[in-house]
N, C-alpha and C. Protein backbone atom coordinates (compact mmCIF):
# COMPACT_ATOMS: atom_id res chain seq x y z
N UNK A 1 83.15 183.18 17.12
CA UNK A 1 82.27 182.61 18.11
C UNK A 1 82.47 181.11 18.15
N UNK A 2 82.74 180.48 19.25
CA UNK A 2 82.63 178.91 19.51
C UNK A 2 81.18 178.25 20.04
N UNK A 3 81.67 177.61 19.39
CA UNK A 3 80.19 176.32 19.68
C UNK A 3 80.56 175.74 20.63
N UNK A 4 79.51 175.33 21.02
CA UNK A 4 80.20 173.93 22.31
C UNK A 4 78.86 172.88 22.40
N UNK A 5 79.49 171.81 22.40
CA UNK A 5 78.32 170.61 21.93
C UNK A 5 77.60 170.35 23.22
N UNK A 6 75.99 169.72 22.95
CA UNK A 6 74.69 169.86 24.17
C UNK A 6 75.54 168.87 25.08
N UNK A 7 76.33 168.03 24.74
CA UNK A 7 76.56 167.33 25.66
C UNK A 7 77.86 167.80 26.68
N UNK A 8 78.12 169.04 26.58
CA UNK A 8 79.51 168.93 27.04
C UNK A 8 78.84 169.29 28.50
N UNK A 9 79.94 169.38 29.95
CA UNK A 9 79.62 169.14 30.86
C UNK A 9 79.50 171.41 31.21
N UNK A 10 78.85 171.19 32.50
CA UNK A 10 79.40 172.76 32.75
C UNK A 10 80.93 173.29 32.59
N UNK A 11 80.65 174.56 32.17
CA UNK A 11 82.15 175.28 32.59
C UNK A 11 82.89 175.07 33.90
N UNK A 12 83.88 175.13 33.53
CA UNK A 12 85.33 175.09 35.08
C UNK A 12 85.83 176.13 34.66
N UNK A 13 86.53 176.86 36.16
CA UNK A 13 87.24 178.32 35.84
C UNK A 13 88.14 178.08 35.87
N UNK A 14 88.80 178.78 35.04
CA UNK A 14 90.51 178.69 34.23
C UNK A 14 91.17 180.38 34.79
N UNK A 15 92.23 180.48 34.51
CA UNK A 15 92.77 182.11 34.41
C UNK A 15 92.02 182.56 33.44
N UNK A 16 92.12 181.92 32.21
CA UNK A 16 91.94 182.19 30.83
C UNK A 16 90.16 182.48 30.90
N UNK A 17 89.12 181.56 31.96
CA UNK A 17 88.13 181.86 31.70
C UNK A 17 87.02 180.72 31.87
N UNK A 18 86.46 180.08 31.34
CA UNK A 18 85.35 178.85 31.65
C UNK A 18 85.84 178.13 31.02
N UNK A 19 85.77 176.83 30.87
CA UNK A 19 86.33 176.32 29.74
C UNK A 19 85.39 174.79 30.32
N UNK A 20 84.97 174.61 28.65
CA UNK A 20 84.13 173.03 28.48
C UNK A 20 84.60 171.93 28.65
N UNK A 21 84.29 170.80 29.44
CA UNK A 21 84.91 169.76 29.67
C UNK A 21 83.77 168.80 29.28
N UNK A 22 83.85 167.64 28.83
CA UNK A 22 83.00 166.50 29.42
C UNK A 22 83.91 165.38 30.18
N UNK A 23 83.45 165.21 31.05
CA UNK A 23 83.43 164.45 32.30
C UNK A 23 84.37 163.12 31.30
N UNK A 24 85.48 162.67 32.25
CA UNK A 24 85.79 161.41 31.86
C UNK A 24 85.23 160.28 32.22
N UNK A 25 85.16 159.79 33.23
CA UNK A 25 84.20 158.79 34.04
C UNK A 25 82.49 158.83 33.19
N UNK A 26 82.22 159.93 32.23
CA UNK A 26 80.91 159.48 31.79
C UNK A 26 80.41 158.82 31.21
N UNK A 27 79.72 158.07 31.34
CA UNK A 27 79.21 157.11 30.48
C UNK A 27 78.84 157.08 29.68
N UNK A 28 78.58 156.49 28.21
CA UNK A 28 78.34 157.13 26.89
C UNK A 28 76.98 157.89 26.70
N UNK A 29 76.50 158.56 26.05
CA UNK A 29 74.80 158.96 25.93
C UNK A 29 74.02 157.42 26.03
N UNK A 30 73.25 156.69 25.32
CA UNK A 30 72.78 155.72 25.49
C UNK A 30 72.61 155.10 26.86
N UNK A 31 73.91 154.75 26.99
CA UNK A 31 73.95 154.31 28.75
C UNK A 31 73.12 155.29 29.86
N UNK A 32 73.78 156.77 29.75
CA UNK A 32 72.94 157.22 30.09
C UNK A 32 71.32 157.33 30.53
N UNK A 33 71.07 157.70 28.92
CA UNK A 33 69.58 158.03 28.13
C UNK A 33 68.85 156.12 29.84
N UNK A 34 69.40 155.11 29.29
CA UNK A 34 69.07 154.19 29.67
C UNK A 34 68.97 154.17 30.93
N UNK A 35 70.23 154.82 31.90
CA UNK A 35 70.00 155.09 33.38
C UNK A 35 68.75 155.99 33.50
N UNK A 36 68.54 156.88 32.91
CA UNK A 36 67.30 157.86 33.50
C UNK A 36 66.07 157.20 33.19
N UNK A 37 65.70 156.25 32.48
CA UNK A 37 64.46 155.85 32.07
C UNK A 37 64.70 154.95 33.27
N UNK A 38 65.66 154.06 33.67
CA UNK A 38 65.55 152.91 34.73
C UNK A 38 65.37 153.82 36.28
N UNK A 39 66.01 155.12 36.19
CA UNK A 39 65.65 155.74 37.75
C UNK A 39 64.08 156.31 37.38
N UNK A 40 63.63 156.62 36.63
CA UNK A 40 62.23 157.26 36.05
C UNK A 40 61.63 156.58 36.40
N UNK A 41 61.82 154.72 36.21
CA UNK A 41 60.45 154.01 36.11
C UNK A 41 60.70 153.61 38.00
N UNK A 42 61.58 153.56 38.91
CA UNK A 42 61.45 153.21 39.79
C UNK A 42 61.16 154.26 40.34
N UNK A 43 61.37 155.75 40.22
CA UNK A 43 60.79 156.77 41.00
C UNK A 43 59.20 156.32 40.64
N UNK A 44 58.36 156.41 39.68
CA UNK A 44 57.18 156.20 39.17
C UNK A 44 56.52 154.75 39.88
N UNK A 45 57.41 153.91 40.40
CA UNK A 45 56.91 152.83 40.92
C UNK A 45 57.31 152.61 42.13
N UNK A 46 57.71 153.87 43.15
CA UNK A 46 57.67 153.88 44.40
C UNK A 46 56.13 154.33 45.35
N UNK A 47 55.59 155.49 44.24
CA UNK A 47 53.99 155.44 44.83
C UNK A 47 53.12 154.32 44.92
N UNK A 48 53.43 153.62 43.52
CA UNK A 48 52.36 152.43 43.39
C UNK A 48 52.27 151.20 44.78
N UNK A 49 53.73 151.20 44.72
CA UNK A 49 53.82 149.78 45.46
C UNK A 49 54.04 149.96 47.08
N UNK A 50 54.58 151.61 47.05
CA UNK A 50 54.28 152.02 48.52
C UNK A 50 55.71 151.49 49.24
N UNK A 51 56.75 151.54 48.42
CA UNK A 51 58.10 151.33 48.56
C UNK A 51 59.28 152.42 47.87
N UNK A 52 60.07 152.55 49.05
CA UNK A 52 60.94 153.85 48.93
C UNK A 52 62.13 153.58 47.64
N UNK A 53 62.25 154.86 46.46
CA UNK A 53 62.64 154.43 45.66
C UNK A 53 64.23 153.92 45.99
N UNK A 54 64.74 153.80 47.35
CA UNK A 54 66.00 153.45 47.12
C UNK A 54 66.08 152.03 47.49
N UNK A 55 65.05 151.56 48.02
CA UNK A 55 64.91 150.32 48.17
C UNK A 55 64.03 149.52 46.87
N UNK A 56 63.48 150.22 45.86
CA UNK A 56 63.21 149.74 44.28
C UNK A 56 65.09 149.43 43.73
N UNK A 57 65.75 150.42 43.48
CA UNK A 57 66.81 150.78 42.90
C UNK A 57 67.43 149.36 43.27
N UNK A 58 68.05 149.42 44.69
CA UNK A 58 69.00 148.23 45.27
C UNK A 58 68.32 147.26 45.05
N UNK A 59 67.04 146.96 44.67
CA UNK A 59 66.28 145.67 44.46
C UNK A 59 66.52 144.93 42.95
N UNK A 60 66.68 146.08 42.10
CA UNK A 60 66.71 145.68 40.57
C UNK A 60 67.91 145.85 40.15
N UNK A 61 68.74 146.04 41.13
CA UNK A 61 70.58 146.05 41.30
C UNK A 61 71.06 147.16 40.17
N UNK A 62 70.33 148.28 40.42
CA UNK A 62 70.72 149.47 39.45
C UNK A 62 71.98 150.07 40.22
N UNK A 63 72.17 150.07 41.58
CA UNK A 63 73.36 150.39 42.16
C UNK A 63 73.51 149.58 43.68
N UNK A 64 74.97 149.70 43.71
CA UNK A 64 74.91 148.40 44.93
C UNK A 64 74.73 149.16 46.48
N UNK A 65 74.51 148.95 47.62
CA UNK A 65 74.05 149.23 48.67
C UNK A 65 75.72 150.19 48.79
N UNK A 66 76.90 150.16 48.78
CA UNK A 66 77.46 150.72 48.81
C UNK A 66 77.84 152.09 47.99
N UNK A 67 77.26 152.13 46.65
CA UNK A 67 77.42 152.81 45.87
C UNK A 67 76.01 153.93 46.51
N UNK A 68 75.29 153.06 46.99
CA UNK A 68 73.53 154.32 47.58
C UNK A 68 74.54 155.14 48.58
N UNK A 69 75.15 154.43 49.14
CA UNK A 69 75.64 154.73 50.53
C UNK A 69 76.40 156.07 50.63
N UNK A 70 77.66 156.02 49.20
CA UNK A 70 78.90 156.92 48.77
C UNK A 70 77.75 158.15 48.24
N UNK A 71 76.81 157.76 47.62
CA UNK A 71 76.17 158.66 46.81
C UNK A 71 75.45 159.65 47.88
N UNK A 72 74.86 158.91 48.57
CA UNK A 72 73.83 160.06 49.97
C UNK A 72 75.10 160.76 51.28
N UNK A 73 76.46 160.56 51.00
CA UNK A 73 77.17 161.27 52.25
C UNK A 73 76.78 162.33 52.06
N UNK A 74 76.50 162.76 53.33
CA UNK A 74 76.45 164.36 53.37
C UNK A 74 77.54 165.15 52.79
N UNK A 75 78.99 164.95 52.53
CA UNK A 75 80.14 165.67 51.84
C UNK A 75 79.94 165.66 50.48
N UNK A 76 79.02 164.14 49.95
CA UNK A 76 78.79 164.34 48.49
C UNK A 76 77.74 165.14 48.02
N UNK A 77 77.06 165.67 48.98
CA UNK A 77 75.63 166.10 48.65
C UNK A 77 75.89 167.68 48.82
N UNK A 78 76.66 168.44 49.80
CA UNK A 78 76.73 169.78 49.93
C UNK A 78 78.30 169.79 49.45
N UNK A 79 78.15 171.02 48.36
CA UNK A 79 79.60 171.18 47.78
C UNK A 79 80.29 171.71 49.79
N UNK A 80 81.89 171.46 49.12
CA UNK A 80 82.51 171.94 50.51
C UNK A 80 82.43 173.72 50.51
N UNK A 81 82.88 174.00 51.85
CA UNK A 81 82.39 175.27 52.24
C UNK A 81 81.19 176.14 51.80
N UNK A 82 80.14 175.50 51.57
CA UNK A 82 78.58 175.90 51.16
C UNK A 82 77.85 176.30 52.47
N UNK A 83 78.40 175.77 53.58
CA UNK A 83 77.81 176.17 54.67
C UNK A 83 78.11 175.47 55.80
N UNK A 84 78.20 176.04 57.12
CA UNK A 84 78.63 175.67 58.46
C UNK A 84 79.24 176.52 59.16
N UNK A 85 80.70 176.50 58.94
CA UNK A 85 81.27 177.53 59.96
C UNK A 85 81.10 179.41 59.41
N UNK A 86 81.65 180.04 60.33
CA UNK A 86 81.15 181.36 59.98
C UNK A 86 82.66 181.90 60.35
């Protein structure tokens, strides 16, 4: 039986079968751990102040107006062929 560590990323299909990857581009845990508490506290401080959290985010330069931009395309958001033509 194999283990596979909490951090590894989902399975990818192989011939052979699923196989564990972690992501190269990822950023270490910490960094991480640190991004989710910084999107946490601006989701949490978009009710208060009555400002949309993507305009908190680009304010405290957690990502740049281009990077919001790449991130919300509609191609990045629906895997391809998930839906449209028939």
């Amino acid at each position: 039986m194999r283990s596979v560590a909490s951090s590894a990323s989902p399975p990818t299909a192989t011939a052979s079968g699923p196989r564990w990857r972690r992501p190269s581009a990822s950023p270490p845990p910490a960094t991480r751990t640190s991004s989710y508490a910084q999107a946490s506290a601006a989701a949490q401080e978009a009710p208060v102040t009555d400002r949309a959290v993507a305009d908190i985010v680009l304010t405290q330069g957690l990502l740049t107006q281009a990077d919001h931009d790449d991130i919300l395309r509609p191609e990045a958001l629906v895997p391809s062929g998930s839906c449209g033509s028939r």
